[in-house]
C-alpha atoms as a PDB file:
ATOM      1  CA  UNK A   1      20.930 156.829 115.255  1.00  0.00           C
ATOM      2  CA  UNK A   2      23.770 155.085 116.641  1.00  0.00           C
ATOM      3  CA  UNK A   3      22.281 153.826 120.326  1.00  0.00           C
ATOM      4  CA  UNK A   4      20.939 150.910 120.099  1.00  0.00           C
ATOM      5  CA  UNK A   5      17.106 150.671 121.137  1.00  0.00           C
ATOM      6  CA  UNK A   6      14.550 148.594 121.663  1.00  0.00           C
ATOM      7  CA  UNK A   7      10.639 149.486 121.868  1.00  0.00           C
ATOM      8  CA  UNK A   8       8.359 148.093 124.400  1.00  0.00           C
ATOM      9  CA  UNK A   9       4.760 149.020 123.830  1.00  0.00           C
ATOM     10  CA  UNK A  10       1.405 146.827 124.372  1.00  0.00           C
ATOM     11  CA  UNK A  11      -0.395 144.842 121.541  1.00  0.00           C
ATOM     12  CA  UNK A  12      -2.419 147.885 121.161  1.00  0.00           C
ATOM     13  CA  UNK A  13      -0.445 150.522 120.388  1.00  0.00           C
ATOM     14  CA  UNK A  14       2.129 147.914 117.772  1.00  0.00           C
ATOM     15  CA  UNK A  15       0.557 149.721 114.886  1.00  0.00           C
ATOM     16  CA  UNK A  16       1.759 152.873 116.200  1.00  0.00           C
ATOM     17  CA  UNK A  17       5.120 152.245 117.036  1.00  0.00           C
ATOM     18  CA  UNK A  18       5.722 150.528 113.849  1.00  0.00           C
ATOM     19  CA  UNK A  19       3.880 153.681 111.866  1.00  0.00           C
ATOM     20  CA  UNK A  20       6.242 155.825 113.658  1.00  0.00           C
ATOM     21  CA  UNK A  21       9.613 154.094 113.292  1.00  0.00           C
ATOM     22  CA  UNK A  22       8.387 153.972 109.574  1.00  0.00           C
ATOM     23  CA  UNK A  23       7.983 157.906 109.570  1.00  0.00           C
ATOM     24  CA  UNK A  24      10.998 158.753 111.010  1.00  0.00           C
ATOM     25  CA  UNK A  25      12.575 156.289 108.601  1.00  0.00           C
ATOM     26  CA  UNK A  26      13.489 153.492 110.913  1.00  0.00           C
ATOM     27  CA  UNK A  27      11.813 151.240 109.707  1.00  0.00           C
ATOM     28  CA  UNK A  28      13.991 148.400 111.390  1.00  0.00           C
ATOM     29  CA  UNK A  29      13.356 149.263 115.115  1.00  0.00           C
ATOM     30  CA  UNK A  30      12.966 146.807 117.078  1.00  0.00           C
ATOM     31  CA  UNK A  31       9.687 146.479 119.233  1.00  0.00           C
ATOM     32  CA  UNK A  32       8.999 143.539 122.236  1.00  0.00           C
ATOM     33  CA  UNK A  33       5.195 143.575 122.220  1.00  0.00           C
ATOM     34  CA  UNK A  34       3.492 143.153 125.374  1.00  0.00           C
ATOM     35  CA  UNK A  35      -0.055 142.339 126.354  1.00  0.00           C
ATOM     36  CA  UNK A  36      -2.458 144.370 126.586  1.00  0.00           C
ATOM     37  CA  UNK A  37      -3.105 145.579 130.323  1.00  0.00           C
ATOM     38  CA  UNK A  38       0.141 145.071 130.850  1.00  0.00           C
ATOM     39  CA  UNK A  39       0.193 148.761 132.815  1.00  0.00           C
ATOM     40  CA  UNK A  40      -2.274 147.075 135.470  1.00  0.00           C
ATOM     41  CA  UNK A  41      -0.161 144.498 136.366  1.00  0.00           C
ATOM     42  CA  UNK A  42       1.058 144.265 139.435  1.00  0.00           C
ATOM     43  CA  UNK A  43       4.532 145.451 139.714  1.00  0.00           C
ATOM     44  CA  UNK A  44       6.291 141.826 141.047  1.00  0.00           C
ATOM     45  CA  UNK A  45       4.359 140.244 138.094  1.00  0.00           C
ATOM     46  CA  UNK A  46       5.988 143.128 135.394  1.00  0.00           C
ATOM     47  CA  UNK A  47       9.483 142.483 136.964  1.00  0.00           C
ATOM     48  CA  UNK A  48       9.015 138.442 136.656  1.00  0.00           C
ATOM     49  CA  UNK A  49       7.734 139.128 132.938  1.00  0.00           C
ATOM     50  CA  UNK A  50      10.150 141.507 132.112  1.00  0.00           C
ATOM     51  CA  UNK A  51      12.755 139.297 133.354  1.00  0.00           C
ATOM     52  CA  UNK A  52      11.373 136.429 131.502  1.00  0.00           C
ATOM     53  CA  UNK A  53      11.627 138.404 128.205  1.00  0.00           C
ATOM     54  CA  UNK A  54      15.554 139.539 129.011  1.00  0.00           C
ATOM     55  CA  UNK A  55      16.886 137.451 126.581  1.00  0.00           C
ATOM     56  CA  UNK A  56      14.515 139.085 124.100  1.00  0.00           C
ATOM     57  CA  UNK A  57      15.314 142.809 124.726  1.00  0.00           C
ATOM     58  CA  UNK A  58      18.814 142.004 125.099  1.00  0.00           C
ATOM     59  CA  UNK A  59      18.367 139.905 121.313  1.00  0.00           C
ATOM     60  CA  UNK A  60      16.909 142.936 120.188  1.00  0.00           C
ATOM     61  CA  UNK A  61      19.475 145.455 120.979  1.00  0.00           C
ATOM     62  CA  UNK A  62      22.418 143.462 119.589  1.00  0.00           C
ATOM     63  CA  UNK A  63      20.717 142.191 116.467  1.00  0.00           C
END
């Protein structure tokens, strides 16, 4: 309402996050999906994803 956000959740729970942006009526939120697993990666290889994606997120936030 006003802060700009974007949400990062794994393929698995997109249905959620979009169900729940719909309930609490936002239904434009932005979400960067991310694969599933994607909590057992090794740190280094979530920062050089992450990274990769910046442009994304940062898309996201400003769009």
């Amino acid at each position: 309402m006003g802060t700009p956000t974007v949400g990062l959740v794994t393929e698995q729970f997109r249905g959620l996050a979009e169900a729940t942006a719909r309930g609490l009526r936002v239904d434009n939120q932005p979400v960067v999906v991310l694969p599933s697993g994607y909590d057992e990666w090794p740190e280094a290889d979530i920062r050089a994803d992450i990274a990769a994606r910046l442009d994304q997120i940062v898309g996201a936030l400003v769009a």
